[in-house]
PDBML (XML) file of the C-alpha atoms, coordinates in Angstrom:
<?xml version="1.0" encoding="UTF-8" ?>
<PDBx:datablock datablockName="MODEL"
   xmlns:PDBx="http://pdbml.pdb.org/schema/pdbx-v50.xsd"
   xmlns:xsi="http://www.w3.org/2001/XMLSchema-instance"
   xsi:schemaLocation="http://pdbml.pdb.org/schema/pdbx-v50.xsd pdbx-v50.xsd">
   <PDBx:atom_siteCategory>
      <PDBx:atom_site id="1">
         <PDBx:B_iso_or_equiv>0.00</PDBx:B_iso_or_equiv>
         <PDBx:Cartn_x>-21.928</PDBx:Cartn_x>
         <PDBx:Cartn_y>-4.319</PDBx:Cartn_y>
         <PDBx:Cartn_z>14.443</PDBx:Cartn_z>
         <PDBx:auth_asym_id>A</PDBx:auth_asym_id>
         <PDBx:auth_atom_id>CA</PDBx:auth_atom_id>
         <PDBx:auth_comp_id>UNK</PDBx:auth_comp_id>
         <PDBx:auth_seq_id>1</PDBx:auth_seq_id>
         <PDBx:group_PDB>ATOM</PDBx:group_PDB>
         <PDBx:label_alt_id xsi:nil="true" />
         <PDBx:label_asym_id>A</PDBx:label_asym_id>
         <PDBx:label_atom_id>CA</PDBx:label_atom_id>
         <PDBx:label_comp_id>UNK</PDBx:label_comp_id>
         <PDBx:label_entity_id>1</PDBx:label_entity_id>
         <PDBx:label_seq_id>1</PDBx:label_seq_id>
         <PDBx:occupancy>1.00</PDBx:occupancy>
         <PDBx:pdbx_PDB_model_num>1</PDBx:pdbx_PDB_model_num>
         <PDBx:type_symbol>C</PDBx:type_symbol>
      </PDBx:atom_site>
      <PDBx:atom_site id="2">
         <PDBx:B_iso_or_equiv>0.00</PDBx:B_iso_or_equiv>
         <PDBx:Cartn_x>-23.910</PDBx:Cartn_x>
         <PDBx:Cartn_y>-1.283</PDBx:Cartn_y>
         <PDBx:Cartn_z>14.716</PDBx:Cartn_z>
         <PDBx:auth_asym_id>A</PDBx:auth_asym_id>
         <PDBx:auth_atom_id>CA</PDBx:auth_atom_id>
         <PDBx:auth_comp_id>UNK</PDBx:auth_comp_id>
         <PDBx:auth_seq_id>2</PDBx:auth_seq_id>
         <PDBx:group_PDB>ATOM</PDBx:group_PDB>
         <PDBx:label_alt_id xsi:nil="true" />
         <PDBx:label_asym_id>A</PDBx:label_asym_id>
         <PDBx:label_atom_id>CA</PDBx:label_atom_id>
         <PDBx:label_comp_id>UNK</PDBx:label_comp_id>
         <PDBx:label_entity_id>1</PDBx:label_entity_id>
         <PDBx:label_seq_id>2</PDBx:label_seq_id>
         <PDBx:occupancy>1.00</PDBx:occupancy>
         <PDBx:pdbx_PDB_model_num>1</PDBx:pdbx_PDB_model_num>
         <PDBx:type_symbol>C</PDBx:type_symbol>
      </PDBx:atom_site>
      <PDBx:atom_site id="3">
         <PDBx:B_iso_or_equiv>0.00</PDBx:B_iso_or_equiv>
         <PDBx:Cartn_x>-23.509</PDBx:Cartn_x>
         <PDBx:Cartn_y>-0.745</PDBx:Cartn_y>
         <PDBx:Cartn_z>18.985</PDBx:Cartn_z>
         <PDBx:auth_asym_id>A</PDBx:auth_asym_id>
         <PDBx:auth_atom_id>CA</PDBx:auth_atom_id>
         <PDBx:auth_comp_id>UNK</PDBx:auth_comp_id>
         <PDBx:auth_seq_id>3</PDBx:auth_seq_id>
         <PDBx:group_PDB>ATOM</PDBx:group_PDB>
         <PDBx:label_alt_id xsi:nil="true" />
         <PDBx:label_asym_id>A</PDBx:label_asym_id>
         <PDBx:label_atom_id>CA</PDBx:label_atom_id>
         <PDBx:label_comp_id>UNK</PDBx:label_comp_id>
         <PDBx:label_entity_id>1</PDBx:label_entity_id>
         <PDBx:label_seq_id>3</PDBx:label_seq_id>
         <PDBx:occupancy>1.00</PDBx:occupancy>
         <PDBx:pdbx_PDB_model_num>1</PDBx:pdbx_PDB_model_num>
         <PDBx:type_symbol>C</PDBx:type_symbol>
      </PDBx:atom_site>
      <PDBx:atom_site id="4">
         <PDBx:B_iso_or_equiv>0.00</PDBx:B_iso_or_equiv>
         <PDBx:Cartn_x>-26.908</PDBx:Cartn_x>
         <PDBx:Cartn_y>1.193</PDBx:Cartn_y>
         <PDBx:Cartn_z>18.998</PDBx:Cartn_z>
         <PDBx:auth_asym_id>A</PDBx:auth_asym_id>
         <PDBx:auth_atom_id>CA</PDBx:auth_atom_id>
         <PDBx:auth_comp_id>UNK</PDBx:auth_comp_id>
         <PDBx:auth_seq_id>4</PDBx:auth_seq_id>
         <PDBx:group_PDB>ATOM</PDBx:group_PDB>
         <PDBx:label_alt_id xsi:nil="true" />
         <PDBx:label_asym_id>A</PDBx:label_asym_id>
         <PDBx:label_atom_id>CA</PDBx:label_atom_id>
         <PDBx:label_comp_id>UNK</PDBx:label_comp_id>
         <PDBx:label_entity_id>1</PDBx:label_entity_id>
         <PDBx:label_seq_id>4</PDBx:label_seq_id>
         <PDBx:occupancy>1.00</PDBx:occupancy>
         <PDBx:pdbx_PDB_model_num>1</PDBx:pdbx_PDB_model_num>
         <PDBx:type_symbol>C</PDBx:type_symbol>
      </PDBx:atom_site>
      <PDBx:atom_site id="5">
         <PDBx:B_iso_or_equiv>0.00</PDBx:B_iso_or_equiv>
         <PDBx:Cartn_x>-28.948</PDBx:Cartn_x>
         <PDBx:Cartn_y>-0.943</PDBx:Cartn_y>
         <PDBx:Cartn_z>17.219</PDBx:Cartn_z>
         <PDBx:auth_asym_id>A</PDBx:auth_asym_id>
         <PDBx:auth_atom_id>CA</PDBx:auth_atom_id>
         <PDBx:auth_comp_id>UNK</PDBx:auth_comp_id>
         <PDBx:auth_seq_id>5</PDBx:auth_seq_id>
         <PDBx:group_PDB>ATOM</PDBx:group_PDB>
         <PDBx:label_alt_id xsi:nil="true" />
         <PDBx:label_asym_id>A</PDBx:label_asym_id>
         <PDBx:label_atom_id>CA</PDBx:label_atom_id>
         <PDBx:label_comp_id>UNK</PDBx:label_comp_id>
         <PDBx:label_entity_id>1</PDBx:label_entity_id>
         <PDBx:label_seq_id>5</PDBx:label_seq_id>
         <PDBx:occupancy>1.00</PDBx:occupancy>
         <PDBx:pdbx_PDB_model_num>1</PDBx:pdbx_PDB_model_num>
         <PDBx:type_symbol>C</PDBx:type_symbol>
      </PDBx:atom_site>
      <PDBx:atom_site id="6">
         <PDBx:B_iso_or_equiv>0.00</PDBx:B_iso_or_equiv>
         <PDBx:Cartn_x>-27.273</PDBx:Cartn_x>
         <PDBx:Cartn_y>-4.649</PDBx:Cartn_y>
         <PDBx:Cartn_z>17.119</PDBx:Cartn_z>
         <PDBx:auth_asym_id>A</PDBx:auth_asym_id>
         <PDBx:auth_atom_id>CA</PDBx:auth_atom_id>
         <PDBx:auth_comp_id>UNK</PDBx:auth_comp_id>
         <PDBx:auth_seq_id>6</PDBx:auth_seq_id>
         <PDBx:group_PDB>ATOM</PDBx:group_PDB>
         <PDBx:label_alt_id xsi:nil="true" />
         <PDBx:label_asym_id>A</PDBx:label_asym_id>
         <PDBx:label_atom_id>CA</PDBx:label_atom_id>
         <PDBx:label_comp_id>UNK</PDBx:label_comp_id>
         <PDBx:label_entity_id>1</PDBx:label_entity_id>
         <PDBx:label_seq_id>6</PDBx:label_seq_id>
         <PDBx:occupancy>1.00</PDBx:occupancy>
         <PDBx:pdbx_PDB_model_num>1</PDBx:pdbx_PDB_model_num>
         <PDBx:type_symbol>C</PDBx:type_symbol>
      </PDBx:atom_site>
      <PDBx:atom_site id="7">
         <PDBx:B_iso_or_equiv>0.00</PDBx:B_iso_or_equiv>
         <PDBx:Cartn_x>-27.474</PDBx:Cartn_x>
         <PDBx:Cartn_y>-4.371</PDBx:Cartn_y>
         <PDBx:Cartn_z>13.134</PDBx:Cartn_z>
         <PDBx:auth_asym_id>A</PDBx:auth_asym_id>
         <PDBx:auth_atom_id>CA</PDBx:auth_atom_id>
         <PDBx:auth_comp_id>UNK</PDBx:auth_comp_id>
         <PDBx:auth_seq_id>7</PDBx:auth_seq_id>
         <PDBx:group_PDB>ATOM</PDBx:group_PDB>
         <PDBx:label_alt_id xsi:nil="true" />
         <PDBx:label_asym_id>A</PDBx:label_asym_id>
         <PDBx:label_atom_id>CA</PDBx:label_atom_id>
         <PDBx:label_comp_id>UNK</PDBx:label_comp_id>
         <PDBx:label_entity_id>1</PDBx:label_entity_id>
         <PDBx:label_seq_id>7</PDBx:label_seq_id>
         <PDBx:occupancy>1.00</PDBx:occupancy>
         <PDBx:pdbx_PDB_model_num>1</PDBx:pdbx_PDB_model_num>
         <PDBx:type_symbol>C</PDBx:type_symbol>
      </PDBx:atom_site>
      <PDBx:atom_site id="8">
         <PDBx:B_iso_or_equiv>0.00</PDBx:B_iso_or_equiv>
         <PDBx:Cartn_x>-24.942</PDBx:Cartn_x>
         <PDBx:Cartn_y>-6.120</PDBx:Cartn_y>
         <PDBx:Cartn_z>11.327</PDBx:Cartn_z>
         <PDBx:auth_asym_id>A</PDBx:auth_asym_id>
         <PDBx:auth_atom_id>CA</PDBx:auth_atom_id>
         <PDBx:auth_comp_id>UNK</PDBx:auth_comp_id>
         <PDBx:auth_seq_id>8</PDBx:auth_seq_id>
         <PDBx:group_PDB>ATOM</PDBx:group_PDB>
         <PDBx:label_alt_id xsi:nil="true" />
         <PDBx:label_asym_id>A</PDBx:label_asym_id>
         <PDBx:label_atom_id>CA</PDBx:label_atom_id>
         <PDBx:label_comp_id>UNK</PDBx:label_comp_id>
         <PDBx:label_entity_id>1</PDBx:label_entity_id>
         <PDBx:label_seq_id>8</PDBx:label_seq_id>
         <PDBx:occupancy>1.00</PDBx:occupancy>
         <PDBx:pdbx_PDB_model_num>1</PDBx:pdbx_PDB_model_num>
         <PDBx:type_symbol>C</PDBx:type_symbol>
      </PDBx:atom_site>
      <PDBx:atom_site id="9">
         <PDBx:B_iso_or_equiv>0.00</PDBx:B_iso_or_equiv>
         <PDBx:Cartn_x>-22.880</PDBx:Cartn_x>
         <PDBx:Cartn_y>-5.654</PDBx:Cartn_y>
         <PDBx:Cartn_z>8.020</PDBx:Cartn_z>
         <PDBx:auth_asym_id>A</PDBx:auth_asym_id>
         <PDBx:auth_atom_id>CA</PDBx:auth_atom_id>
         <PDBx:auth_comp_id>UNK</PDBx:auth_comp_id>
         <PDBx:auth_seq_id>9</PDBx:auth_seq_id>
         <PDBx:group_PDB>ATOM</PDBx:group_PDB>
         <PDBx:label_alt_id xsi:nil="true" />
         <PDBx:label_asym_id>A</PDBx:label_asym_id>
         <PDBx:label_atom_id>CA</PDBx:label_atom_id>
         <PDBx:label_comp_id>UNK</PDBx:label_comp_id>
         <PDBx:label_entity_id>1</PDBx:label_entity_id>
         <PDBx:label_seq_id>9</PDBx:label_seq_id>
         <PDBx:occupancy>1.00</PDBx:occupancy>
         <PDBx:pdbx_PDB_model_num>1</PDBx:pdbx_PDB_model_num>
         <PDBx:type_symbol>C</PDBx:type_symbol>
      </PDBx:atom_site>
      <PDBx:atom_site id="10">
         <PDBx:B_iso_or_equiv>0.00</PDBx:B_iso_or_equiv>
         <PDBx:Cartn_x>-19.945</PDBx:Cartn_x>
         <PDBx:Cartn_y>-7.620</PDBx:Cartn_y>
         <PDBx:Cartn_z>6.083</PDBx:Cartn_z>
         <PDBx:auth_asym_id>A</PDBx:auth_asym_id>
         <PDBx:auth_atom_id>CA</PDBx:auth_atom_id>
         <PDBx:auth_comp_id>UNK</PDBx:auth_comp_id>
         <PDBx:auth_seq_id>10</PDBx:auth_seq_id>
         <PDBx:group_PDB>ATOM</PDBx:group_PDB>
         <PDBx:label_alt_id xsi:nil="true" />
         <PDBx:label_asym_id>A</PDBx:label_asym_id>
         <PDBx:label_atom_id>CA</PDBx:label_atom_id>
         <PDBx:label_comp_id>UNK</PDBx:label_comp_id>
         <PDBx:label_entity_id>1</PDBx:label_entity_id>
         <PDBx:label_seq_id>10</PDBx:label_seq_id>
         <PDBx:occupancy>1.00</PDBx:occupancy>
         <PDBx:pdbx_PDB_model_num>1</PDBx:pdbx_PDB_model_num>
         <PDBx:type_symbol>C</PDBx:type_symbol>
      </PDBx:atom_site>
      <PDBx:atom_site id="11">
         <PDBx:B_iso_or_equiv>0.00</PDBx:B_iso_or_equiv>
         <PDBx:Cartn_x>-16.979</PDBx:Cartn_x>
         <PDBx:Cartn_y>-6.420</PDBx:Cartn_y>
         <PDBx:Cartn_z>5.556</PDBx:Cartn_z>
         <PDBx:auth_asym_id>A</PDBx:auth_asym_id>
         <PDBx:auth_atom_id>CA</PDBx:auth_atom_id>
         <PDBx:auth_comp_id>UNK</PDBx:auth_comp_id>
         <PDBx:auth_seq_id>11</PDBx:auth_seq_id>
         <PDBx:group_PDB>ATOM</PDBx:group_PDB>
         <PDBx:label_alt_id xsi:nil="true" />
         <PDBx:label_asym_id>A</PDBx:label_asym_id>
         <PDBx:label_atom_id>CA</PDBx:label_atom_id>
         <PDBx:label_comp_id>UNK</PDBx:label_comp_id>
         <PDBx:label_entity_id>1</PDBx:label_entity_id>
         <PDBx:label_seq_id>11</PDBx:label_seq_id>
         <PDBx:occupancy>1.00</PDBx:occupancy>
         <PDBx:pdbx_PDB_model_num>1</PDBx:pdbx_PDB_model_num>
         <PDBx:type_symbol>C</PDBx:type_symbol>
      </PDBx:atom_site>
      <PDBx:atom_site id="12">
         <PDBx:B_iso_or_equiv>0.00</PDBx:B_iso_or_equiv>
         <PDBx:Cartn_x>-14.530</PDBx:Cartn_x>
         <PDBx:Cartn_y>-8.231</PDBx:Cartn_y>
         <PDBx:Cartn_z>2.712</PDBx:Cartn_z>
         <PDBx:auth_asym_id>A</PDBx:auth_asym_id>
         <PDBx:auth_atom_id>CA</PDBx:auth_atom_id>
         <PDBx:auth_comp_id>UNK</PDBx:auth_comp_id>
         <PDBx:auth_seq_id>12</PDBx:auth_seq_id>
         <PDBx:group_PDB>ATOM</PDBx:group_PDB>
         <PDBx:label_alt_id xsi:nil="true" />
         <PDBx:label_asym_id>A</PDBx:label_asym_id>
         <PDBx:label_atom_id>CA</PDBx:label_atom_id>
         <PDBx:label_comp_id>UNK</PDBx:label_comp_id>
         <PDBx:label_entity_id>1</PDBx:label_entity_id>
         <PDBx:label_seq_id>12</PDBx:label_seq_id>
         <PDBx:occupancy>1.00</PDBx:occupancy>
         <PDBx:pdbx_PDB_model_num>1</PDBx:pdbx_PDB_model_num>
         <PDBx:type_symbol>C</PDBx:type_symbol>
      </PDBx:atom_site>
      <PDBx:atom_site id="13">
         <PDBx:B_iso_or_equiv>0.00</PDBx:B_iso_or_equiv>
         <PDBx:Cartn_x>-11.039</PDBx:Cartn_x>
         <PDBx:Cartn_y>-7.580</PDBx:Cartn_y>
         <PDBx:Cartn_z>2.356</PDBx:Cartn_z>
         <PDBx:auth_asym_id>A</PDBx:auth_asym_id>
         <PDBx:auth_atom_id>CA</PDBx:auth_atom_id>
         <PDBx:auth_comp_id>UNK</PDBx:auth_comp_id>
         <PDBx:auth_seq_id>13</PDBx:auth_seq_id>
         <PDBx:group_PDB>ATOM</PDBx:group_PDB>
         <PDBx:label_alt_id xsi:nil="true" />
         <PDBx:label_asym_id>A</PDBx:label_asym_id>
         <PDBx:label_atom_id>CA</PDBx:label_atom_id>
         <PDBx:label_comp_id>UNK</PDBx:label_comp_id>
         <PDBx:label_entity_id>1</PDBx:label_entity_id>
         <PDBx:label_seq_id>13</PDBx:label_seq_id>
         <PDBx:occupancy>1.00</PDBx:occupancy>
         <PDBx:pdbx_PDB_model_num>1</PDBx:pdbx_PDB_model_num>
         <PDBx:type_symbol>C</PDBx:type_symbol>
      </PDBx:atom_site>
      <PDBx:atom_site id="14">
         <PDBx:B_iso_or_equiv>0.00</PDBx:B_iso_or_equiv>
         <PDBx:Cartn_x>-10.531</PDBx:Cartn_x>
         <PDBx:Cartn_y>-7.698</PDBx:Cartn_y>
         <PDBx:Cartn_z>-1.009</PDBx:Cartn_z>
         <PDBx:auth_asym_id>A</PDBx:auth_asym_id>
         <PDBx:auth_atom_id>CA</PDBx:auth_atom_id>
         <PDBx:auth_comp_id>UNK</PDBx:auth_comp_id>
         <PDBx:auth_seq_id>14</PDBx:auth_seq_id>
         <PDBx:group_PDB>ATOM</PDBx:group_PDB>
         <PDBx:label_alt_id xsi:nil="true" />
         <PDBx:label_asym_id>A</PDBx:label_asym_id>
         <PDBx:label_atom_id>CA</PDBx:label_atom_id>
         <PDBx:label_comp_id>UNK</PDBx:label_comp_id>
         <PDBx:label_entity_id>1</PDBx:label_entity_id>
         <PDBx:label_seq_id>14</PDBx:label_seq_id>
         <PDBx:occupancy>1.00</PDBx:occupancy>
         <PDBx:pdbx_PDB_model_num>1</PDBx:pdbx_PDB_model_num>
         <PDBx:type_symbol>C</PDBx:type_symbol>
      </PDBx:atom_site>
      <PDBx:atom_site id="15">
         <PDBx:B_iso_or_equiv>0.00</PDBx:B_iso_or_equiv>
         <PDBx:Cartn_x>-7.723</PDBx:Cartn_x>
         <PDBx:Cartn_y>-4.926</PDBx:Cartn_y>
         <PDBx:Cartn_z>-2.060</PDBx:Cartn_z>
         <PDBx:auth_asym_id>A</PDBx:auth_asym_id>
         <PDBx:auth_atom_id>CA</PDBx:auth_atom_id>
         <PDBx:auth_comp_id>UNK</PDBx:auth_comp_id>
         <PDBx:auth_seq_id>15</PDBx:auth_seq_id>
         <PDBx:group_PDB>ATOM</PDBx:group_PDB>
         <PDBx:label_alt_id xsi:nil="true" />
         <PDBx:label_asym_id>A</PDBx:label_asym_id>
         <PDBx:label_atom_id>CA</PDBx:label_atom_id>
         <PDBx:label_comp_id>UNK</PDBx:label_comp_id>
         <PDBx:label_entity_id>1</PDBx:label_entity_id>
         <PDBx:label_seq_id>15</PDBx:label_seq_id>
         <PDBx:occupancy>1.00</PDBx:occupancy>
         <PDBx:pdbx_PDB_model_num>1</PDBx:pdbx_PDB_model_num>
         <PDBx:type_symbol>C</PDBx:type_symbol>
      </PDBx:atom_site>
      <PDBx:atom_site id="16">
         <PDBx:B_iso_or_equiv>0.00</PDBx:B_iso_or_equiv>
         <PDBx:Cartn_x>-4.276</PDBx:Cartn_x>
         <PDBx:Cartn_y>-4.488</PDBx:Cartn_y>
         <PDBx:Cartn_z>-1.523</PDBx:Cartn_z>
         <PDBx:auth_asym_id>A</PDBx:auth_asym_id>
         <PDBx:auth_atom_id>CA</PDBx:auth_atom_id>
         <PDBx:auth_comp_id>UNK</PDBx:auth_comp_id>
         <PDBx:auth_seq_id>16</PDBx:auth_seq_id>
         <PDBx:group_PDB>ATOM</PDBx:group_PDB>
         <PDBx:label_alt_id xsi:nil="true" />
         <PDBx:label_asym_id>A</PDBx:label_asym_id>
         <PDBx:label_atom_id>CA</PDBx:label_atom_id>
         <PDBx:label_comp_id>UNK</PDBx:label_comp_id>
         <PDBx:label_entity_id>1</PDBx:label_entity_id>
         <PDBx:label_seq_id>16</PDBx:label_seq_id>
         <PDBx:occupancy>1.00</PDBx:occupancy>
         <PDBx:pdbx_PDB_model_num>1</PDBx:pdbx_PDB_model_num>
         <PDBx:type_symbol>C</PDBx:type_symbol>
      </PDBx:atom_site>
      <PDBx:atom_site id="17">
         <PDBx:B_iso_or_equiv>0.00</PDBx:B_iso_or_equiv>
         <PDBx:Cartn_x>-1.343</PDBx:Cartn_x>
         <PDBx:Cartn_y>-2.064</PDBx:Cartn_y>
         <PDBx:Cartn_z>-2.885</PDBx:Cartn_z>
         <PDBx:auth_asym_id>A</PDBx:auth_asym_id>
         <PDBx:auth_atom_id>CA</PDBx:auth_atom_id>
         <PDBx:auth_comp_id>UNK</PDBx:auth_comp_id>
         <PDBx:auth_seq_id>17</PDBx:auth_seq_id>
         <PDBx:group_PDB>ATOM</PDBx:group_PDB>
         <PDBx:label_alt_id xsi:nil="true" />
         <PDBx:label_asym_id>A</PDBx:label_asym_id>
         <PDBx:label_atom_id>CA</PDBx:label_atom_id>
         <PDBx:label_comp_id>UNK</PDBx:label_comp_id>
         <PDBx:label_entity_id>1</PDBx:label_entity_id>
         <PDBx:label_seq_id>17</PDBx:label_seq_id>
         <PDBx:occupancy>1.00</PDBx:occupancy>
         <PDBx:pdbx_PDB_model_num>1</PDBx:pdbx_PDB_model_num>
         <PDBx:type_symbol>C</PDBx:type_symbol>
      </PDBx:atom_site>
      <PDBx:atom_site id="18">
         <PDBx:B_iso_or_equiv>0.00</PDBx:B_iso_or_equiv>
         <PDBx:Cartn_x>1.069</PDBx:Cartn_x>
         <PDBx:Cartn_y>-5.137</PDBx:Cartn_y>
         <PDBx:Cartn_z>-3.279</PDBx:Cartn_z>
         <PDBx:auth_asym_id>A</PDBx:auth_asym_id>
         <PDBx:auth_atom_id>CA</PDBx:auth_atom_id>
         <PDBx:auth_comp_id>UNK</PDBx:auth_comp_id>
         <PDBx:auth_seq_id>18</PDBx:auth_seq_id>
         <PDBx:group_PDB>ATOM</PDBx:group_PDB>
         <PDBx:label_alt_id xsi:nil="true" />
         <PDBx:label_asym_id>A</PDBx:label_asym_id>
         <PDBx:label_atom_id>CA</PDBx:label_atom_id>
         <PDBx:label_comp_id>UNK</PDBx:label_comp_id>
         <PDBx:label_entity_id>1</PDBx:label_entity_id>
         <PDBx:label_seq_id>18</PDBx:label_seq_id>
         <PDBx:occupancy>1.00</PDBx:occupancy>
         <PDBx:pdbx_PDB_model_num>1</PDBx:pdbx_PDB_model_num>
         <PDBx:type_symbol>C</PDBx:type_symbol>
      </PDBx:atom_site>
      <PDBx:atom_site id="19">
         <PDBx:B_iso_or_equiv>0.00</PDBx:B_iso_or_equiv>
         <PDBx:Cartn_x>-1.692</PDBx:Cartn_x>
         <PDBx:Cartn_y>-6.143</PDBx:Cartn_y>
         <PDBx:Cartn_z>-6.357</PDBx:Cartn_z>
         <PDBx:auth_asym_id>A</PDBx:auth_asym_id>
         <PDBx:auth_atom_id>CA</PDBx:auth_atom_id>
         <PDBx:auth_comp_id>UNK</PDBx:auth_comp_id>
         <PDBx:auth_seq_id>19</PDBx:auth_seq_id>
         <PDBx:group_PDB>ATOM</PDBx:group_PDB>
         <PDBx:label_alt_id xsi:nil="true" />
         <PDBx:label_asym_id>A</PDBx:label_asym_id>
         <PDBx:label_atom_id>CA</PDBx:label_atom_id>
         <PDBx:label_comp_id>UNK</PDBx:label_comp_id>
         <PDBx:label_entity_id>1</PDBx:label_entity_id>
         <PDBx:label_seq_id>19</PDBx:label_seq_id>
         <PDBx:occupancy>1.00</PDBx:occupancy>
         <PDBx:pdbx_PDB_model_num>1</PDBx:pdbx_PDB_model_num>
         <PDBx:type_symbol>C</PDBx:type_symbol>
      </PDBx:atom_site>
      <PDBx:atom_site id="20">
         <PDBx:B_iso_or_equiv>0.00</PDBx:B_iso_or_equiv>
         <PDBx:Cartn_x>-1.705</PDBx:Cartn_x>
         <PDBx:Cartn_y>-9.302</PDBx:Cartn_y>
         <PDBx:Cartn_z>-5.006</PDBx:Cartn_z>
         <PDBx:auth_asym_id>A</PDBx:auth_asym_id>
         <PDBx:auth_atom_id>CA</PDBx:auth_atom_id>
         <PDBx:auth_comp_id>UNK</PDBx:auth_comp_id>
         <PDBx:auth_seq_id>20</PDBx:auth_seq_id>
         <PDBx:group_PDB>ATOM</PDBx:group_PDB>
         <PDBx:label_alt_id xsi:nil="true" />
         <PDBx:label_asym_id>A</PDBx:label_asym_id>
         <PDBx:label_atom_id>CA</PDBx:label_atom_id>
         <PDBx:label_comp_id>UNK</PDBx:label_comp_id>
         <PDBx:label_entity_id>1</PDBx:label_entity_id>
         <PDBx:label_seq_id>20</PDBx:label_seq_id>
         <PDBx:occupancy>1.00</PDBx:occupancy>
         <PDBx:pdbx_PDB_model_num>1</PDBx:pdbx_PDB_model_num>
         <PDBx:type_symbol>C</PDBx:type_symbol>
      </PDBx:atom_site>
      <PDBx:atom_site id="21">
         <PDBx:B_iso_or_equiv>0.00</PDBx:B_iso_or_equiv>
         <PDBx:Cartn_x>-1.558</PDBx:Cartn_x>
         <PDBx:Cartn_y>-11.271</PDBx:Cartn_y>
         <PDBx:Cartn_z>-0.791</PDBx:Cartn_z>
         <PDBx:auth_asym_id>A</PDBx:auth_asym_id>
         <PDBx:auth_atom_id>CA</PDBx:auth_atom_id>
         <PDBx:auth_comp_id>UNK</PDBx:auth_comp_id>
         <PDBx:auth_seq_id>21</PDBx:auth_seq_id>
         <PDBx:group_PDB>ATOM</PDBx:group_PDB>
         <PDBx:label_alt_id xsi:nil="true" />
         <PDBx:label_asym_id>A</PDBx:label_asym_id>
         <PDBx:label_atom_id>CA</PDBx:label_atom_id>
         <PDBx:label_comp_id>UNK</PDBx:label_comp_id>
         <PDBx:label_entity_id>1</PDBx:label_entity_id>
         <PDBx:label_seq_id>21</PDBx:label_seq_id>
         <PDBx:occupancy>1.00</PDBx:occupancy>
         <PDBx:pdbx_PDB_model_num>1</PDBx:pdbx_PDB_model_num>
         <PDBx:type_symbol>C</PDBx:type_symbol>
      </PDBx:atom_site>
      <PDBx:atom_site id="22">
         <PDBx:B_iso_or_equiv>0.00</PDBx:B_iso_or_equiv>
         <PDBx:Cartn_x>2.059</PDBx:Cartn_x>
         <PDBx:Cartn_y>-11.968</PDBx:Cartn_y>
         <PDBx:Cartn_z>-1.675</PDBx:Cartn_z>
         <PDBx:auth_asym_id>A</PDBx:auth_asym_id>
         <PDBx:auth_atom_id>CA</PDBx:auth_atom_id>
         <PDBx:auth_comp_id>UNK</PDBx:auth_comp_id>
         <PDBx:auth_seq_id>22</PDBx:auth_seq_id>
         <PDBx:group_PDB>ATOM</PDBx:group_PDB>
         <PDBx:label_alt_id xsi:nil="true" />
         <PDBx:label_asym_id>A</PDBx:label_asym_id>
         <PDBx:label_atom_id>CA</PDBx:label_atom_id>
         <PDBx:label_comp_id>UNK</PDBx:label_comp_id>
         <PDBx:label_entity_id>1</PDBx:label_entity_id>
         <PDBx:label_seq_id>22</PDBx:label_seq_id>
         <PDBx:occupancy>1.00</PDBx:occupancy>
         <PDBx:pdbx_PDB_model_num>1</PDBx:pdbx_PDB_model_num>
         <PDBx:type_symbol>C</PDBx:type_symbol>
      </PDBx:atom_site>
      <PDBx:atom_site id="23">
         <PDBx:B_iso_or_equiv>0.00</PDBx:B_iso_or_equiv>
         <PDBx:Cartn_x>5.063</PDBx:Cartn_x>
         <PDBx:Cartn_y>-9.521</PDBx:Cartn_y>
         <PDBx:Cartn_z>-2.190</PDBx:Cartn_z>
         <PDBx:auth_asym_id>A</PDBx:auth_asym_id>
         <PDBx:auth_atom_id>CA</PDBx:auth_atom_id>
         <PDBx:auth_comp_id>UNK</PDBx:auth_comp_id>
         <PDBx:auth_seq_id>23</PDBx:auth_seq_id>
         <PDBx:group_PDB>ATOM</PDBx:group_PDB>
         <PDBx:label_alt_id xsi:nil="true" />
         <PDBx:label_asym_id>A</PDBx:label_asym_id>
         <PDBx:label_atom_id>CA</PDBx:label_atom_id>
         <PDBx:label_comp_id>UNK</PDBx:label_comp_id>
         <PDBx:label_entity_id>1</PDBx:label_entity_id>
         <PDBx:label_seq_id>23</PDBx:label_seq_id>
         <PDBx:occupancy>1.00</PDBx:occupancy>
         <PDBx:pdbx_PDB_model_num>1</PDBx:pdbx_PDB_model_num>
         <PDBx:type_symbol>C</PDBx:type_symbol>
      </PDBx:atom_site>
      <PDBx:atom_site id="24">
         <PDBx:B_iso_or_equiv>0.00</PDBx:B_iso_or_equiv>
         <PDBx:Cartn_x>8.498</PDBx:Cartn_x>
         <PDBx:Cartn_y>-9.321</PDBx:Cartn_y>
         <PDBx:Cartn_z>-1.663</PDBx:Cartn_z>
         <PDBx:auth_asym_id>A</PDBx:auth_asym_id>
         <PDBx:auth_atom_id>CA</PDBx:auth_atom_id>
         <PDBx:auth_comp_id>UNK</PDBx:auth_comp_id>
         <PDBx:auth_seq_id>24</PDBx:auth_seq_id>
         <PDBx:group_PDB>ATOM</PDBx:group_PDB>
         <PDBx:label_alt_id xsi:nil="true" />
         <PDBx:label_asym_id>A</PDBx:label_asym_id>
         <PDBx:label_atom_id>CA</PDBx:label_atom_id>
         <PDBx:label_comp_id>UNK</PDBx:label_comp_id>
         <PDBx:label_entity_id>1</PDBx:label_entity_id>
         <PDBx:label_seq_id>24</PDBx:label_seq_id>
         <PDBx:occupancy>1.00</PDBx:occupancy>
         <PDBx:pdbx_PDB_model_num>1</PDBx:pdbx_PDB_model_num>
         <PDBx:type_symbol>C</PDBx:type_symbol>
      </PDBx:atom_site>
      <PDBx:atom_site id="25">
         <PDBx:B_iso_or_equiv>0.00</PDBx:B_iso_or_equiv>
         <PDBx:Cartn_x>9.540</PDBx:Cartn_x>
         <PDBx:Cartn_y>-6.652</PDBx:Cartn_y>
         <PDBx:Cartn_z>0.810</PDBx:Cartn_z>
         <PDBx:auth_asym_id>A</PDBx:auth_asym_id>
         <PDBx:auth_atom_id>CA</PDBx:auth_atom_id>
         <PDBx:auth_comp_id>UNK</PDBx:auth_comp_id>
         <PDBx:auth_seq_id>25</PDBx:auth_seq_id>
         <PDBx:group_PDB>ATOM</PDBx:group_PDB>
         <PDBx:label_alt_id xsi:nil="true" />
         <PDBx:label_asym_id>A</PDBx:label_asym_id>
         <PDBx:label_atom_id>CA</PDBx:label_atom_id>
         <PDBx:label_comp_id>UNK</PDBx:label_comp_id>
         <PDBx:label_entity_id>1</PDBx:label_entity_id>
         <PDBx:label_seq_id>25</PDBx:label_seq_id>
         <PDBx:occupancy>1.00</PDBx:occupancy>
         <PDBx:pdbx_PDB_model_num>1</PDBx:pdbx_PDB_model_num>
         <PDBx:type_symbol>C</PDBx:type_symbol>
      </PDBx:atom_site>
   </PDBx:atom_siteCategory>
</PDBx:datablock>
């Protein structure tokens, strides 16, 4: 949310440095 102005935008999560949502530490 833009605080000034009330506009909105979507964020997506989409990228991650393990290549994938699951890993092995």
């Amino acid at each position: 949310v833009n605080q000034s102005s009330g506009a909105e935008i979507l964020l997506f999560i989409n990228s991650f440095s393990t290549g994938q949502r699951t890993f092995v530490t």
